[in-house]
Structures are given as C-alpha cells and as structure tokens.
Protein backbone atom coordinates (compact mmCIF):
# COMPACT_ATOMS: atom_id res chain seq x y z
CA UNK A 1 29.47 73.02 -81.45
CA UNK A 2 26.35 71.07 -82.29
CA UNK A 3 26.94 67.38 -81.85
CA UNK A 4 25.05 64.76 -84.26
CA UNK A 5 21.87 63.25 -82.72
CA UNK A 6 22.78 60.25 -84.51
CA UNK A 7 25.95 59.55 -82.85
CA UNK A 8 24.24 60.34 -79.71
CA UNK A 9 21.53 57.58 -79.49
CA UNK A 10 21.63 55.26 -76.45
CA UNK A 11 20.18 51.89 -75.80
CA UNK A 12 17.55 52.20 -72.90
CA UNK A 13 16.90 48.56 -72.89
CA UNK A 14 19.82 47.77 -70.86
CA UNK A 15 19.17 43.71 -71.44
CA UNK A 16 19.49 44.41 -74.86
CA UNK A 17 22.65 46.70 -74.86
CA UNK A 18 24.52 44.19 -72.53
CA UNK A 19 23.82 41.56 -76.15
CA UNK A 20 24.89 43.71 -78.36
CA UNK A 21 28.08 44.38 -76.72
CA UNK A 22 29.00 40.77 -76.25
CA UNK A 23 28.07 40.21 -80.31
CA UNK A 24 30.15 42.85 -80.80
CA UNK A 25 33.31 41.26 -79.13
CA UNK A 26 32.21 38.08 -80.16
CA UNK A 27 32.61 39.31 -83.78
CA UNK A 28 36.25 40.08 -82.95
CA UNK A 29 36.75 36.49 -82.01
CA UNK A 30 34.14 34.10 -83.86
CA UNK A 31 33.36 36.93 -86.93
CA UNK A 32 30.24 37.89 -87.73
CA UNK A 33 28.32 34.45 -88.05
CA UNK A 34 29.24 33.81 -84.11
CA UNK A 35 27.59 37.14 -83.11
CA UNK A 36 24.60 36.22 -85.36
CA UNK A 37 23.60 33.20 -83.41
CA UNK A 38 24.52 34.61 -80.65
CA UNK A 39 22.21 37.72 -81.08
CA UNK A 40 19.26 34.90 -82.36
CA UNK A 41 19.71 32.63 -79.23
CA UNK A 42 19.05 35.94 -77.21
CA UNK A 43 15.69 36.42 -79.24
CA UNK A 44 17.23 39.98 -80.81
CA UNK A 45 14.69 41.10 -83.92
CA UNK A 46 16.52 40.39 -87.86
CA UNK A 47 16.33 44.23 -88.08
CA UNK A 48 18.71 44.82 -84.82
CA UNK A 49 20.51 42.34 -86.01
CA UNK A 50 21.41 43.78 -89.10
CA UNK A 51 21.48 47.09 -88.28
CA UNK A 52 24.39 46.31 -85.48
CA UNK A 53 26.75 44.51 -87.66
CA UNK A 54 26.13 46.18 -91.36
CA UNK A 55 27.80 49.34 -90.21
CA UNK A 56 29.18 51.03 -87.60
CA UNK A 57 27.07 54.09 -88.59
CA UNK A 58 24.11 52.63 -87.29
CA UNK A 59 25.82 51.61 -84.02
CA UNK A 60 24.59 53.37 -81.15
C-alpha cells in the first residue's frame, strides 16, 4: 500500500515543531486566538500560521 506523501511531511526545524505543538494544545485550552499570539510572540511567518490552524489537512 502506497501511503500519501502529504500525510507524511515532517517538520525538520525542530524549534519550530516544538511551537507548533504547544499552539496546538494551547488551542485546546485558550482557542485559537491564544495559539495565534502565541505562534506571533515566537516570530512564526502569517502563512505557518494559517496553514497550522485552518485545517488539519495541512498539519504535518
């Protein structure tokens, strides 16, 4: 079975990964604007941003 590249993508800036991860719990407790400003206090680029918490599809 063939597995989808997509769903296979991971972060090789580990800095990075280790920020998304907490904005992603964060989001659990504070909601989305409390991983925004988290993400944007650690410098992460709009796009990222976005990308992380518009859909899960685009989740690596």
């Amino acid at each position: 079975m063939q597995e989808d590249p997509t769903m296979c993508e991971h972060r090789t800036d580990h800095t990075t990964a280790a920020v998304i991860d907490r904005a992603l719990r964060l989001c659990d407790t504070e909601g989305i604007d409390g991983a925004i400003r988290y993400m944007e206090s650690c410098r992460l680029d709009r796009q990222v941003i976005l990308r992380v918490l518009c859909g899960p599809r685009f989740h690596r």
